[in-house]
C-alpha atoms as a PDB file:
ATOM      1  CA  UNK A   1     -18.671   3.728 106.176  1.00  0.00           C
ATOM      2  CA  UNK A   2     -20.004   1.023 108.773  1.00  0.00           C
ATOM      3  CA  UNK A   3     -18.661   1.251 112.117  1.00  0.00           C
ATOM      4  CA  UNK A   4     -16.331  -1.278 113.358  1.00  0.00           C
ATOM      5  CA  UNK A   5     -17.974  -3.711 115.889  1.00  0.00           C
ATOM      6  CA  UNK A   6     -15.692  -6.705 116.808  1.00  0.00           C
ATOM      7  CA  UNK A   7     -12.243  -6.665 117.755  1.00  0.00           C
ATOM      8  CA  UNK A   8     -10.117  -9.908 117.223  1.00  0.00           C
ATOM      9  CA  UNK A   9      -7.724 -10.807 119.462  1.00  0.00           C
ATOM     10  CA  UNK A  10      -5.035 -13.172 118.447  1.00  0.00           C
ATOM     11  CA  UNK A  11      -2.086 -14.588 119.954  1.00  0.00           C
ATOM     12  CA  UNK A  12       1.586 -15.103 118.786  1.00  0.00           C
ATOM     13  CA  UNK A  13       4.853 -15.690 120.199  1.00  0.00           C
ATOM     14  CA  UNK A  14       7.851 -15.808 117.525  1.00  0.00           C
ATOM     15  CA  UNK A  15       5.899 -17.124 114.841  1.00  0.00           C
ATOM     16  CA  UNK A  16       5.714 -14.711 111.904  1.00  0.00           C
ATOM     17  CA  UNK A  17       5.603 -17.833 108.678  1.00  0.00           C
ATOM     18  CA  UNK A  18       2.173 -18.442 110.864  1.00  0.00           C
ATOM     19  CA  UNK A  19       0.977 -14.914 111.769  1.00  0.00           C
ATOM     20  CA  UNK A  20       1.281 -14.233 108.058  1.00  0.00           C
ATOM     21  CA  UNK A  21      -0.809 -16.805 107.070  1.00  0.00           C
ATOM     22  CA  UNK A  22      -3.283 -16.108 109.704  1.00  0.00           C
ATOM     23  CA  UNK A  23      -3.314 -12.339 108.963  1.00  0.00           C
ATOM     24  CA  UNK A  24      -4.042 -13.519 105.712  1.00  0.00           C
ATOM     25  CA  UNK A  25      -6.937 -15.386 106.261  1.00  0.00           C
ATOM     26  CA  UNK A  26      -8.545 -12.062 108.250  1.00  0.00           C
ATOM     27  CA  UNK A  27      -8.200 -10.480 104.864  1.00  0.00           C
ATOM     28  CA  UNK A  28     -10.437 -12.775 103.070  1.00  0.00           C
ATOM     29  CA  UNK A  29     -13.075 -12.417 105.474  1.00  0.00           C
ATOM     30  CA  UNK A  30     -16.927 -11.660 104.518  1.00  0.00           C
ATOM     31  CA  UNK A  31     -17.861  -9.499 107.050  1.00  0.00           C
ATOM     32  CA  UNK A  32     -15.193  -6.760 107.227  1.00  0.00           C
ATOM     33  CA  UNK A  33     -16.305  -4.356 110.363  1.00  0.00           C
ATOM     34  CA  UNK A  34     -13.774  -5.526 112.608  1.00  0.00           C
ATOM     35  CA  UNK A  35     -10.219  -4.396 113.945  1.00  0.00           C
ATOM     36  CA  UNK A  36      -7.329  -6.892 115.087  1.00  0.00           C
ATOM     37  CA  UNK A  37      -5.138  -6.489 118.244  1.00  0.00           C
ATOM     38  CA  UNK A  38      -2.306  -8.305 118.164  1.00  0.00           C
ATOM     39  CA  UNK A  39      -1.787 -10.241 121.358  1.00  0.00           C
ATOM     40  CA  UNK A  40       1.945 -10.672 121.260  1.00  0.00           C
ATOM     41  CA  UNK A  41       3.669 -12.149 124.517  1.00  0.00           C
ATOM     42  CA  UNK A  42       7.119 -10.729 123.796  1.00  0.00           C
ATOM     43  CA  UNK A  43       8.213 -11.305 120.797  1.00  0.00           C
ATOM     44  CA  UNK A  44      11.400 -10.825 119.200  1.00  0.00           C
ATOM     45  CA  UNK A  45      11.647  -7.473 116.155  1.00  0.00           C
ATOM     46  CA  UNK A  46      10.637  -9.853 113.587  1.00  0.00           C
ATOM     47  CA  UNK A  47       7.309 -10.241 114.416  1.00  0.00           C
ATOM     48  CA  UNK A  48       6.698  -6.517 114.450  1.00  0.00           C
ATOM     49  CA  UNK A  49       8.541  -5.766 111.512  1.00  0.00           C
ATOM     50  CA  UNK A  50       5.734  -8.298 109.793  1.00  0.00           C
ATOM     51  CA  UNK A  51       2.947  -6.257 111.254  1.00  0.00           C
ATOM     52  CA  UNK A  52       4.319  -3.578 109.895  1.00  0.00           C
ATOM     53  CA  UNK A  53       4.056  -5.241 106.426  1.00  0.00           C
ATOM     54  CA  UNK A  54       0.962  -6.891 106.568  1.00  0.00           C
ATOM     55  CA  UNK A  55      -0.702  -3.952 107.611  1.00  0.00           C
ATOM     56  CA  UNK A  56      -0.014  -2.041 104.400  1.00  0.00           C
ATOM     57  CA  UNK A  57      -2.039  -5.381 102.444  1.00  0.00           C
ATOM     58  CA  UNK A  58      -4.888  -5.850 104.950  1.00  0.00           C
ATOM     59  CA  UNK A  59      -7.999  -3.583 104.811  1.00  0.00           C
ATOM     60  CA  UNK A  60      -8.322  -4.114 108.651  1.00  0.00           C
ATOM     61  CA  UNK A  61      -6.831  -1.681 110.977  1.00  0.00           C
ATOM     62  CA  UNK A  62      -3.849  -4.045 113.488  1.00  0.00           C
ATOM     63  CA  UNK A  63      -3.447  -2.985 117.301  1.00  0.00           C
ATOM     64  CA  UNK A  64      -0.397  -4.568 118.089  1.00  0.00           C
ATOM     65  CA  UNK A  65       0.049  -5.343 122.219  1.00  0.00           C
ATOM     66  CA  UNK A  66       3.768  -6.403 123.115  1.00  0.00           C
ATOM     67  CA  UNK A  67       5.018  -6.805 126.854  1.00  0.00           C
ATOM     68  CA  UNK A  68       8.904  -8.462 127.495  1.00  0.00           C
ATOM     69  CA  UNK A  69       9.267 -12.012 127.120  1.00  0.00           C
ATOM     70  CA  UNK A  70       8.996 -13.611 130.704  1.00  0.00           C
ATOM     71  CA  UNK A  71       7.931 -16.997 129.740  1.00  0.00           C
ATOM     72  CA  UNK A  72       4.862 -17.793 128.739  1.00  0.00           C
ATOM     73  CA  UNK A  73       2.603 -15.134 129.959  1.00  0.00           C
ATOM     74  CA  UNK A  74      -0.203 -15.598 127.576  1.00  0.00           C
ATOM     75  CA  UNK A  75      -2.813 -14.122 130.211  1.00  0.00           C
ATOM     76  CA  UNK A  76      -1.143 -11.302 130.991  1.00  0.00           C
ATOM     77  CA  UNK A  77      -0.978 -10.226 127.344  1.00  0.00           C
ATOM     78  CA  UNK A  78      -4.663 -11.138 126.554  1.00  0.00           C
ATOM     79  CA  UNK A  79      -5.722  -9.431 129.471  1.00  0.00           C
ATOM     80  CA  UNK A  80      -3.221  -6.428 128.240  1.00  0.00           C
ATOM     81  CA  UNK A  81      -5.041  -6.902 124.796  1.00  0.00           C
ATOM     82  CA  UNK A  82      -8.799  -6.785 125.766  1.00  0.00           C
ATOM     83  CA  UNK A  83      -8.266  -3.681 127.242  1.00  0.00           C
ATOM     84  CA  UNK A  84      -6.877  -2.397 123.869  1.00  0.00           C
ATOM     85  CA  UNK A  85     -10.572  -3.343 121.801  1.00  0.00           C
ATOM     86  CA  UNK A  86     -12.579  -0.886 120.827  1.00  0.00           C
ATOM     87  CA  UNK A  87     -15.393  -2.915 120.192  1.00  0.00           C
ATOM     88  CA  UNK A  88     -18.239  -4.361 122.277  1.00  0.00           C
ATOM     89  CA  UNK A  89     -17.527  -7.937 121.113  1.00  0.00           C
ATOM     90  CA  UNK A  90     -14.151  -9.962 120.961  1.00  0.00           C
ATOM     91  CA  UNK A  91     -13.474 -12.901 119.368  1.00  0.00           C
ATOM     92  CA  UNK A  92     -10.580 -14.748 120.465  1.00  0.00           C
ATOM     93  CA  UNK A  93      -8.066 -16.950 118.373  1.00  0.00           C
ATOM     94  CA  UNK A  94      -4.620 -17.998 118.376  1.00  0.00           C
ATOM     95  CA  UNK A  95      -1.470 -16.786 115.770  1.00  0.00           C
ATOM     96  CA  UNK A  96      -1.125 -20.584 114.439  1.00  0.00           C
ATOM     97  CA  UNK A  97      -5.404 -20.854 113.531  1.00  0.00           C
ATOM     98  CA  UNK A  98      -5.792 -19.743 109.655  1.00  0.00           C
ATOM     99  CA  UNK A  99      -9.897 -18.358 109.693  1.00  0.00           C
ATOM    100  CA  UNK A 100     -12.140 -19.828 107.003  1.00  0.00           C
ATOM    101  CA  UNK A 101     -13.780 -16.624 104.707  1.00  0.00           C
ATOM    102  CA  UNK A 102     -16.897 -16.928 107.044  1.00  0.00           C
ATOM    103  CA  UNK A 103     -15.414 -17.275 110.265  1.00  0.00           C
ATOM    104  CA  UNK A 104     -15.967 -14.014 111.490  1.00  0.00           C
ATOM    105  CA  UNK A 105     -19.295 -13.951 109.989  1.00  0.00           C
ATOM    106  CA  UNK A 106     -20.254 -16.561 112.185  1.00  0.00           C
ATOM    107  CA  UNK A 107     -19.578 -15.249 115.083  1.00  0.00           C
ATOM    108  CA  UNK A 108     -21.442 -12.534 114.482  1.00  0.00           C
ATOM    109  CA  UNK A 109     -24.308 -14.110 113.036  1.00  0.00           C
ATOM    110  CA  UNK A 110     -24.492 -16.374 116.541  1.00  0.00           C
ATOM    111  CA  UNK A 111     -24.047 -13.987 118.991  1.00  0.00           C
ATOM    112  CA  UNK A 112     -25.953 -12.900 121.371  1.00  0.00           C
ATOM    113  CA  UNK A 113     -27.154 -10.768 124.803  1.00  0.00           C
ATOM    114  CA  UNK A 114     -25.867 -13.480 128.040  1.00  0.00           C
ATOM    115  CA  UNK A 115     -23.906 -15.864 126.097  1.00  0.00           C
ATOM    116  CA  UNK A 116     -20.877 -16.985 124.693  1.00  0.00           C
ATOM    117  CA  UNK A 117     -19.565 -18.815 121.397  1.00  0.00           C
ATOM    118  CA  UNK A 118     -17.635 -21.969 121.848  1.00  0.00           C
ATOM    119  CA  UNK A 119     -16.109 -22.882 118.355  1.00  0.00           C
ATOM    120  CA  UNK A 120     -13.634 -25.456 117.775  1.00  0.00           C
ATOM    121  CA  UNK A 121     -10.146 -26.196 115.105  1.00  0.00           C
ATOM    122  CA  UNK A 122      -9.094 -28.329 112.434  1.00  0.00           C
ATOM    123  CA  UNK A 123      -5.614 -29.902 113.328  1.00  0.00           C
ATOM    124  CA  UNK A 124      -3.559 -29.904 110.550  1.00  0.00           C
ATOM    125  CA  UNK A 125      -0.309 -31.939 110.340  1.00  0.00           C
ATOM    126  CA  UNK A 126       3.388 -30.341 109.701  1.00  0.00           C
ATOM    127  CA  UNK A 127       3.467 -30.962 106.394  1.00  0.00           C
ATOM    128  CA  UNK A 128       0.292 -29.558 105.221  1.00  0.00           C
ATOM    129  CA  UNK A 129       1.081 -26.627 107.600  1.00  0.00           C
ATOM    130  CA  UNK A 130       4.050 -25.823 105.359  1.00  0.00           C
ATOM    131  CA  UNK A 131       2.610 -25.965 101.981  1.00  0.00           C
ATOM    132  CA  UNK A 132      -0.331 -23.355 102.057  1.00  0.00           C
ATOM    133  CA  UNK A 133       0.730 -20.079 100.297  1.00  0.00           C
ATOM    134  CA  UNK A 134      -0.986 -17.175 100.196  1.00  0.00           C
ATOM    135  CA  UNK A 135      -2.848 -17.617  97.320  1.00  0.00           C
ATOM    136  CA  UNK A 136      -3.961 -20.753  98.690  1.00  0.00           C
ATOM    137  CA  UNK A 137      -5.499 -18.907 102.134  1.00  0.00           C
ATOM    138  CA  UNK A 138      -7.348 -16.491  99.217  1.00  0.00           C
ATOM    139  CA  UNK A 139      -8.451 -19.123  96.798  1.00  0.00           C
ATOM    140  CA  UNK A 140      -9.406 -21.231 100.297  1.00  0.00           C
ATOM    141  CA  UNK A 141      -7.118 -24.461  98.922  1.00  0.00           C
ATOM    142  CA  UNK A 142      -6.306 -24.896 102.113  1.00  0.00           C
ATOM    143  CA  UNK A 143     -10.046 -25.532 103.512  1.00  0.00           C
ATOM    144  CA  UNK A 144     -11.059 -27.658 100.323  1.00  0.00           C
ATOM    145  CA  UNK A 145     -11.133 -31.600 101.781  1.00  0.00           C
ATOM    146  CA  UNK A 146      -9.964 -32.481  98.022  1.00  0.00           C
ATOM    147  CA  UNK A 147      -7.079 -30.329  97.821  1.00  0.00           C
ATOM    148  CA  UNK A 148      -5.730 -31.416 101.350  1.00  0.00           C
ATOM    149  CA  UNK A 149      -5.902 -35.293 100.643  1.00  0.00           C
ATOM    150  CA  UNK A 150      -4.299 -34.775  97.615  1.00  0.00           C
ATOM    151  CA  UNK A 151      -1.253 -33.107 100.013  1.00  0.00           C
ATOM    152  CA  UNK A 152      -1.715 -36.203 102.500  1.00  0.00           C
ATOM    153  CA  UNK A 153      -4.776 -35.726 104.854  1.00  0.00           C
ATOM    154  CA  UNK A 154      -5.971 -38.995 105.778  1.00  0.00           C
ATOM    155  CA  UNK A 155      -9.763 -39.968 105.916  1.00  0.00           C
ATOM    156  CA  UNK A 156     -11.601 -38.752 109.431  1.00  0.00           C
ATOM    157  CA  UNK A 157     -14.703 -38.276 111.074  1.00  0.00           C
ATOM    158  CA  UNK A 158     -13.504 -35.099 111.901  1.00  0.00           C
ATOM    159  CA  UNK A 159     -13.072 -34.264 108.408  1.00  0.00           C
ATOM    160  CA  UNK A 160     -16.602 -33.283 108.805  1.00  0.00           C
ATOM    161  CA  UNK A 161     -15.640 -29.832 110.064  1.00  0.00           C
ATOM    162  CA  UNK A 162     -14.590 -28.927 106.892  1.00  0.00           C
ATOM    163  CA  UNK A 163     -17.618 -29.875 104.825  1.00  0.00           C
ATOM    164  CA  UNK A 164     -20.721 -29.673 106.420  1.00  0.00           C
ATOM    165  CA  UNK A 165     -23.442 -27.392 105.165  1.00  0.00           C
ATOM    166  CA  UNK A 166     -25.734 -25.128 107.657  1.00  0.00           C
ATOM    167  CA  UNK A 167     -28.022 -27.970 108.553  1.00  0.00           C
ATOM    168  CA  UNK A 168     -25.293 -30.608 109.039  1.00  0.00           C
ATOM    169  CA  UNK A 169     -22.985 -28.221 111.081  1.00  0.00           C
ATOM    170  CA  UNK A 170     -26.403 -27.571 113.253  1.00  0.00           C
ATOM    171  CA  UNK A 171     -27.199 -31.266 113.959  1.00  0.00           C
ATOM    172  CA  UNK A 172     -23.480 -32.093 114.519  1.00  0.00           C
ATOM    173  CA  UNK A 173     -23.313 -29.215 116.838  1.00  0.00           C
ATOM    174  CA  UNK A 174     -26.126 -30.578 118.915  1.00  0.00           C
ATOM    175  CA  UNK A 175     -24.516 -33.924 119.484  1.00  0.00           C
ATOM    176  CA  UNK A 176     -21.147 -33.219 119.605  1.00  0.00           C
ATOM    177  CA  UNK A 177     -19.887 -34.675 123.382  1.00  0.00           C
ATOM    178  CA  UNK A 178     -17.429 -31.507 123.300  1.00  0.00           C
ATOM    179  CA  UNK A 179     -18.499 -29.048 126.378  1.00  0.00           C
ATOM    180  CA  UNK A 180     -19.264 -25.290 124.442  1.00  0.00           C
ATOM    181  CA  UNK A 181     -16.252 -24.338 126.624  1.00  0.00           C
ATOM    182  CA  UNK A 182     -14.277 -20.878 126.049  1.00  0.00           C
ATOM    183  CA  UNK A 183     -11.533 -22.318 123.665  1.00  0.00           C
ATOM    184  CA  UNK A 184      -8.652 -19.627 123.239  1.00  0.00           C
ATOM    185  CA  UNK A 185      -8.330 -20.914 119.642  1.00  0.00           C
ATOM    186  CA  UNK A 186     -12.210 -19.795 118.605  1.00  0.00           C
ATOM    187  CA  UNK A 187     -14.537 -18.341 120.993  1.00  0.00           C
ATOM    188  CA  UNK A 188     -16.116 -14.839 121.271  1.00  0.00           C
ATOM    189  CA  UNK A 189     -18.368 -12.748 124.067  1.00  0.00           C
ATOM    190  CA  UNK A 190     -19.157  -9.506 125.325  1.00  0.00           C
ATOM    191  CA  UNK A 191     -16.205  -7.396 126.344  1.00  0.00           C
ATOM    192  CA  UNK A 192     -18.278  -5.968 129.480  1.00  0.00           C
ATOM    193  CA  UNK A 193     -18.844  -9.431 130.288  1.00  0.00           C
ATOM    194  CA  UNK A 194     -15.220 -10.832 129.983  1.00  0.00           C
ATOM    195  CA  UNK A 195     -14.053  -7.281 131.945  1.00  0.00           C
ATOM    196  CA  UNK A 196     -17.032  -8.258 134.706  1.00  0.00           C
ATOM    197  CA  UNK A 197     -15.301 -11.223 135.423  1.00  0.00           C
ATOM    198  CA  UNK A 198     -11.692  -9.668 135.344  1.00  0.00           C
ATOM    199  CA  UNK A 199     -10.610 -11.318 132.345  1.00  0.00           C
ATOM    200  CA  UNK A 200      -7.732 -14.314 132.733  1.00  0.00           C
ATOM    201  CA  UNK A 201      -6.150 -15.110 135.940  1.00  0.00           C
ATOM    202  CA  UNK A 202      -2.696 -14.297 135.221  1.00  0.00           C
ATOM    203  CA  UNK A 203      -1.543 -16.881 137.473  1.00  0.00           C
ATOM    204  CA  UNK A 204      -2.254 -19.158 134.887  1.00  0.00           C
ATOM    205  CA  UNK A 205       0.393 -20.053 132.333  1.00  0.00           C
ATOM    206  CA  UNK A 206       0.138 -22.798 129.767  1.00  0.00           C
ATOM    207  CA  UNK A 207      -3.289 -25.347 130.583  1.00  0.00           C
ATOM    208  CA  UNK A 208      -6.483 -24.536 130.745  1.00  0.00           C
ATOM    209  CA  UNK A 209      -6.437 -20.632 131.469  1.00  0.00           C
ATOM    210  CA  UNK A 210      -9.181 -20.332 128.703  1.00  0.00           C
ATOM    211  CA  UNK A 211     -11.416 -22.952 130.141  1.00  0.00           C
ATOM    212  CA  UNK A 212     -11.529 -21.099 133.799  1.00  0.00           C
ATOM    213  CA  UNK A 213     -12.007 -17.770 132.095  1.00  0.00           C
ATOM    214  CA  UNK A 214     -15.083 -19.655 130.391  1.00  0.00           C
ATOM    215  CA  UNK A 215     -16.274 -21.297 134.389  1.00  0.00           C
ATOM    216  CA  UNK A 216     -16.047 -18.198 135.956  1.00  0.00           C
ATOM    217  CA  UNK A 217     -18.317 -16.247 133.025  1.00  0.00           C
ATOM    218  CA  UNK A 218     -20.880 -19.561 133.485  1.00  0.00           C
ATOM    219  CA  UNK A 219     -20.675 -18.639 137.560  1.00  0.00           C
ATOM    220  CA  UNK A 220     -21.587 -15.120 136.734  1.00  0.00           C
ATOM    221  CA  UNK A 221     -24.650 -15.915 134.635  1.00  0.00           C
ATOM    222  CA  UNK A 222     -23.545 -16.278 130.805  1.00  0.00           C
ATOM    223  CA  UNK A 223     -24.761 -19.188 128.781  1.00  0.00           C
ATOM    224  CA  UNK A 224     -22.816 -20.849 126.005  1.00  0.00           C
ATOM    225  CA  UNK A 225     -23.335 -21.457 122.495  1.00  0.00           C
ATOM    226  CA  UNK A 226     -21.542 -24.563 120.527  1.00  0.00           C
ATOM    227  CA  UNK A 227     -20.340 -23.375 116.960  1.00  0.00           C
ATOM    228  CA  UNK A 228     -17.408 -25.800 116.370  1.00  0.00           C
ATOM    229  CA  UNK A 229     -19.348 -26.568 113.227  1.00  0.00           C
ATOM    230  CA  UNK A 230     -19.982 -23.222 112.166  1.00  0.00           C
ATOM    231  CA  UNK A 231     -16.902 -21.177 112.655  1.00  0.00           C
ATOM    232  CA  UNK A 232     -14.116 -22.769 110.694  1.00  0.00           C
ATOM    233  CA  UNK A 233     -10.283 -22.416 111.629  1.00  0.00           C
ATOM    234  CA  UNK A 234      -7.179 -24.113 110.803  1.00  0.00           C
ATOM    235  CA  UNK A 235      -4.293 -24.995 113.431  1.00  0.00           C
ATOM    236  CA  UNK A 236      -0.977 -24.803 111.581  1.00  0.00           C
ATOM    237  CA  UNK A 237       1.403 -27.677 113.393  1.00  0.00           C
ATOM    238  CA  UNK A 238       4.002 -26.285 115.406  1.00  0.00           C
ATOM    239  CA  UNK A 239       5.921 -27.690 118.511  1.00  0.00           C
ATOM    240  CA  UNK A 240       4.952 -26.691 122.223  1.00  0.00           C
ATOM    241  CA  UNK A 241       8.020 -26.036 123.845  1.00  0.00           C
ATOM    242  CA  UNK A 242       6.354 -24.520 126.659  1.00  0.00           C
ATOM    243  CA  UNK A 243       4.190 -27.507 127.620  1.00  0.00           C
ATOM    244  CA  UNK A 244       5.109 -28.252 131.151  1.00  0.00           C
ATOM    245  CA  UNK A 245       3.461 -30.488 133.817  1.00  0.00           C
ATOM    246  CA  UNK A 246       3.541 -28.217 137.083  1.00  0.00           C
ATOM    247  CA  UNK A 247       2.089 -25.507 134.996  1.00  0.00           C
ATOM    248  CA  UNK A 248      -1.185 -27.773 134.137  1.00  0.00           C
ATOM    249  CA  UNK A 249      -1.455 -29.065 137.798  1.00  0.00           C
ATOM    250  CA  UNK A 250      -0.983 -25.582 139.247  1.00  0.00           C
ATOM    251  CA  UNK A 251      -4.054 -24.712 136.761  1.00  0.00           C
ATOM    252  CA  UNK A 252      -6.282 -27.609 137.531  1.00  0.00           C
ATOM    253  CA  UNK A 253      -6.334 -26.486 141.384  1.00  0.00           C
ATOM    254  CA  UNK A 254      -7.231 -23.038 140.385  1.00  0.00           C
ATOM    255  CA  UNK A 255     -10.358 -23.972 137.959  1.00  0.00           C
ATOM    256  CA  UNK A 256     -11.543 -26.557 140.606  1.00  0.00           C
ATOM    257  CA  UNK A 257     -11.104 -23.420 142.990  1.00  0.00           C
ATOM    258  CA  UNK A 258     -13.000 -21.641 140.574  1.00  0.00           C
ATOM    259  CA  UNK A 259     -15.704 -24.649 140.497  1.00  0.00           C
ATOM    260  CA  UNK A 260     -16.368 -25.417 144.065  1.00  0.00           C
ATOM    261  CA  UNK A 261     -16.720 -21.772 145.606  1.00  0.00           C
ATOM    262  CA  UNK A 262     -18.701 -20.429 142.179  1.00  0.00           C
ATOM    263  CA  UNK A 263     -15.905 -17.590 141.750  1.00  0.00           C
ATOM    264  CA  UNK A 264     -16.831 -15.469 138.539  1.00  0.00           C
ATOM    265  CA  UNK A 265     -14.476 -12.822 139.535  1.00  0.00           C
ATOM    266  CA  UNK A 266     -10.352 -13.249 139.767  1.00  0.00           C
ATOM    267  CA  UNK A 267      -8.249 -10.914 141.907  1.00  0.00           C
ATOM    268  CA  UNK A 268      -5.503 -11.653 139.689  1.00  0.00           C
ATOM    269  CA  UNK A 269      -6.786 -10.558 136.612  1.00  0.00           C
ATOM    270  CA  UNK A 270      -7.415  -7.041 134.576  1.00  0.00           C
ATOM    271  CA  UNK A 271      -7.308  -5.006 137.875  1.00  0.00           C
ATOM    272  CA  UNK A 272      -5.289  -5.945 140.454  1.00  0.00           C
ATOM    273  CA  UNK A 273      -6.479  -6.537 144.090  1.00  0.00           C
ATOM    274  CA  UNK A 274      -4.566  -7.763 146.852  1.00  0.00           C
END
């Protein structure tokens, strides 16, 4: 048997209609050497009764990380989570993003010594969100451009995402205006290089707490890649209740901290230093 060599981290807070599908999508994967760990940032029973479940289906083994619910507290339990992989490389994505059959392939396939892997999402509207079923995560209904206009997608440039072969996704990589920042919903690096930096500054609550995680591993060396073309995800519609205005401001000032004094290194993340 191959040894596992990626760990996926994904988060979820009192969403189990989405984890499912999500956990779903893992289990159509083409490369299968990987573990998940559950990144869950307190939770109610429910969601861990559907672990429980879904990890009876899924060939993959499930690490599930829970802490009390204190708000949102997503860094805390990521940086809870990394600790948990067993793996050199994590790929991070988010309990709401359903993972085309390739998407962990990709990752893999792209990665490399000194960088990371920016990747991107396909926004899907409430509707859509509802309708996919199982079978359609397995049969891949649910990335098939045809099958989604027929359930109301309208026309888009972005509709691209979904259909472009290698050499289109390459080129559209290339001139895509997006930065290859570190998107919580589809990036990956090195776990000694994501512990070097002391993971996510658990300061941070809702806003940008990815993006600084990403400025501070560019401070401390590590390239990026852009693979929003290549590695394919879904975002299931949902409502953000925890959106909140003094959260993103508070987070702006740290990442232009972060930016004007070249910080790769948090005192407020994995380990803490006073």
């Amino acid at each position: 048997m191959t040894a596992i060599d990626v760990s996926i981290v994904i988060s979820t807070y009192n969403a189990t209609d989405w984890l499912e599908k999500v956990l779903y999508g893992y289990n159509n994967q083409t490369y299968r050497m990987f573990e998940v760990v559950i990144a869950d940032d307190g939770s109610t029973e429910e969601t861990a009764s559907l672990i429980n479940k879904v990890k009876e289906e899924v060939f993959y083994p499930i690490i599930h990380v829970w802490h009390e619910d204190n708000g949102f507290q997503k860094s805390q339990i990521l940086n809870k989570a990394v600790e948990q992989c067993t793996t050199p490389y994590i790929i991070m994505s988010d309990g709401d993003c359903i993972p085309r059959k390739d998407f962990v392939e990709q990752h893999v396939k792209y990665r490399e010594e000194g960088y990371f892997l920016s990747g991107g999402y396909f926004m899907l509207p409430m509707d859509i969100s509802l309708k996919i079923s199982k079978e359609d995560i397995y049969t891949e209904n649910c990335f098939d451009i045809k099958w989604l206009k027929r359930n109301g997608l309208k026309s888009s440039f972005k509709n691209n995402k979904l259909t472009a072969d290698t050499l289109k996704a390459t080129f559209l990589n290339a001139i895509t205006p997006t930065n290859a920042s570190w998107n919580g919903h589809n990036a990956s690096g090195w776990k000694k290089d994501i512990v070097e930096v002391n993971g996510f500054d658990e300061r941070m609550q809702y806003g940008g707490q990815d993006r600084e995680l990403g400025e501070r591993l560019f401070n401390l060396g590590i390239k990026s890649k852009q693979i929003r073309y290549n590695a394919i995800c879904i975002h299931l519609d949902h409502p953000r209740g925890y959106k909140n205005q003094d959260s993103i401001d508070k987070n702006k000032a740290i990442r232009k901290e972060t930016r004007e004094h070249k910080k790769a290194w948090t005192p407020y993340g994995i380990v803490k230093k006073n």
